[in-house]
Protein backbone atom coordinates (compact mmCIF):
# COMPACT_ATOMS: atom_id res chain seq x y z
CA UNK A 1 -24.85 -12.74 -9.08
CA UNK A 2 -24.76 -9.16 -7.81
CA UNK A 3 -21.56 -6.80 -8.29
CA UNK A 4 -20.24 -4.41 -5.80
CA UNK A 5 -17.91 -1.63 -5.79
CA UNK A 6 -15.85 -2.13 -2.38
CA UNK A 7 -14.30 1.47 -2.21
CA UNK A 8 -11.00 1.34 0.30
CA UNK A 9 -10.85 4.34 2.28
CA UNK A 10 -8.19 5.82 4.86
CA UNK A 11 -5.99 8.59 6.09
CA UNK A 12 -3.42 9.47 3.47
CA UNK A 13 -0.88 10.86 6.15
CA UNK A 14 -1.03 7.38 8.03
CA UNK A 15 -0.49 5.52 4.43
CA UNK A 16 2.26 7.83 3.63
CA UNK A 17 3.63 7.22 7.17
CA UNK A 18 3.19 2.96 7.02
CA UNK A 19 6.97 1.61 7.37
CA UNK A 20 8.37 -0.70 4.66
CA UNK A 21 7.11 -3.79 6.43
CA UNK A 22 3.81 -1.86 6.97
CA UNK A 23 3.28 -2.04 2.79
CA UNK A 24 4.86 -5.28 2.64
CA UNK A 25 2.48 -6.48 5.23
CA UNK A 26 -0.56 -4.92 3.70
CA UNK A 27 0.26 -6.23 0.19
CA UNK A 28 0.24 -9.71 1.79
CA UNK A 29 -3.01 -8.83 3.30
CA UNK A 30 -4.19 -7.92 -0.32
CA UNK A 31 -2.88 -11.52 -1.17
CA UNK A 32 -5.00 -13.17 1.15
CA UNK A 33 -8.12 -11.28 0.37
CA UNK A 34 -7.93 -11.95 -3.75
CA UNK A 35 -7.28 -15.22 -3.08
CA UNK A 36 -10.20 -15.66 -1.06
CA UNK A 37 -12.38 -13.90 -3.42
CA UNK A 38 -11.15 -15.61 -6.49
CA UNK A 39 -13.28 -15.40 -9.57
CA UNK A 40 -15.43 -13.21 -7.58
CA UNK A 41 -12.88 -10.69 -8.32
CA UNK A 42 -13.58 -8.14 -11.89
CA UNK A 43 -11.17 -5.48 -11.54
CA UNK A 44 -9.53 -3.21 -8.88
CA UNK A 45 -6.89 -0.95 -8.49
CA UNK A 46 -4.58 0.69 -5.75
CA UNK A 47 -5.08 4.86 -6.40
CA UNK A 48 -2.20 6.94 -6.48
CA UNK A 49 -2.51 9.90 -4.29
CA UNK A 50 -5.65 12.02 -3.82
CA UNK A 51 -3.12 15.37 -5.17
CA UNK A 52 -2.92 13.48 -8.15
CA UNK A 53 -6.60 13.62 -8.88
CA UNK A 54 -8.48 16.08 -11.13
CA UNK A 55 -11.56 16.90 -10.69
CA UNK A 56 -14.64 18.03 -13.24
CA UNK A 57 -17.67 20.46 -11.91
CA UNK A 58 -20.68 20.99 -13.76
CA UNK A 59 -21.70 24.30 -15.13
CA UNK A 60 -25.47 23.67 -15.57
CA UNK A 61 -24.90 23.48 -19.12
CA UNK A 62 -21.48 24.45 -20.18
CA UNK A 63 -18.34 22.83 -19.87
CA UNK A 64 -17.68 21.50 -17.19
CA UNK A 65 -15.38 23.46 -15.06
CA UNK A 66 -11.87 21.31 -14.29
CA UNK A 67 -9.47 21.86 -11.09
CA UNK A 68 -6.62 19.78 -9.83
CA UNK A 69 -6.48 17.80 -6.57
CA UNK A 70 -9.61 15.79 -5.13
CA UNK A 71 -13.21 17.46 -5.35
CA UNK A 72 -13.82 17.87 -1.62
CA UNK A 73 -11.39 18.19 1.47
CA UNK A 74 -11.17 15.07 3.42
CA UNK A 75 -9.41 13.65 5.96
CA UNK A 76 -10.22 10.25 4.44
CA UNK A 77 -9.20 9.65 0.95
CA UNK A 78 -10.46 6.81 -1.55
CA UNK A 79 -6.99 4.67 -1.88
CA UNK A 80 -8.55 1.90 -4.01
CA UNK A 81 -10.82 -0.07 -5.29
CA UNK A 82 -11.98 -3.84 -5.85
CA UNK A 83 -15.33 -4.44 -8.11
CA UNK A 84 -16.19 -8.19 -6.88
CA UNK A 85 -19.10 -10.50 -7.79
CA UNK A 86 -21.63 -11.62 -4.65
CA UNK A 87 -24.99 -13.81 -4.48
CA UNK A 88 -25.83 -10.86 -1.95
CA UNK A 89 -25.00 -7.99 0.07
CA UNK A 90 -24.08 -10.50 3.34
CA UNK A 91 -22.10 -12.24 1.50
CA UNK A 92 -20.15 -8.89 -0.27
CA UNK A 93 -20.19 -7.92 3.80
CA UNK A 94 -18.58 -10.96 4.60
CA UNK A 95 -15.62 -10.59 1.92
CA UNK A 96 -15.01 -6.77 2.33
CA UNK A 97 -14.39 -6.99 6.10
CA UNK A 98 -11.44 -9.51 4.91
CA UNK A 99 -9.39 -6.25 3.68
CA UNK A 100 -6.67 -5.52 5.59
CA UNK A 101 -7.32 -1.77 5.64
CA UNK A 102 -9.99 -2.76 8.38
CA UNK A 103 -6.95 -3.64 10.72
CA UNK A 104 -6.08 0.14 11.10
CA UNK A 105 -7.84 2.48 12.98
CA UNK A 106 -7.89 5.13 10.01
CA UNK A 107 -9.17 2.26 7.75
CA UNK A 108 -12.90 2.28 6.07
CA UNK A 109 -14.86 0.03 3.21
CA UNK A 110 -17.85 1.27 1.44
CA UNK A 111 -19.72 -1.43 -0.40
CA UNK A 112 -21.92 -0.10 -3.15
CA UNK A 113 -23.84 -2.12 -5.31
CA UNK A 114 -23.47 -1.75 -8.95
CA UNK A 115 -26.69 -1.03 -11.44
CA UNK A 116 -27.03 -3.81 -13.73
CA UNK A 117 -28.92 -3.57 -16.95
CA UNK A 118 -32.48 -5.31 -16.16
């Protein structure tokens, strides 16, 4: 079995702007998607907001170089994150596009597959 890192992207404005029912929705959507997955589930996490982040730079060999707030400017920020077991990438595919993220318009999923030891 392959892992993948589903990454949950969006527009932090339209998060911050969901109504109540909006989370309470979503959350349920959440509900549905790990019980779908199951087992196939390792690990994820909602993020907390992208001004909570902190971010470390390289310095080409000194220490690295640390500022607050996410590394790049983006209109899109990464929200969360679901690591999830797949025989393949269709398959991964096939269980990412169950987020409910996708429903919204400012919504995005990037699957990446994880580097196993051979």
């Amino acid at each position: 079995m392959a892992k993948y890192l589903f990454l949950i992207y969006g527009d932090e404005q339209a998060w911050e702007a969901e109504t109540e029912q909006d989370r309470v929705d979503k959350q349920a959507g959440h509900g549905a998607f790990t019980a779908a997955a199951g087992t196939a589930i390792a690990g994820g996490h909602e993020l907390l907001l992208a001004a909570t982040a902190t971010s470390l730079r390289g310095t080409g060999g000194g220490r690295p170089t640390v500022t607050d707030g996410p590394f790049l400017e983006s209109k899109e920020v990464l929200g969360g994150y679901y690591v999830v077991e797949a025989p393949d990438l269709d398959a991964a595919t096939a269980l990412a596009a169950q987020l409910p993220e996708l429903a919204a318009a400012h919504g995005g999923v990037e699957i990446r597959p994880i580097r196993t030891a051979d």
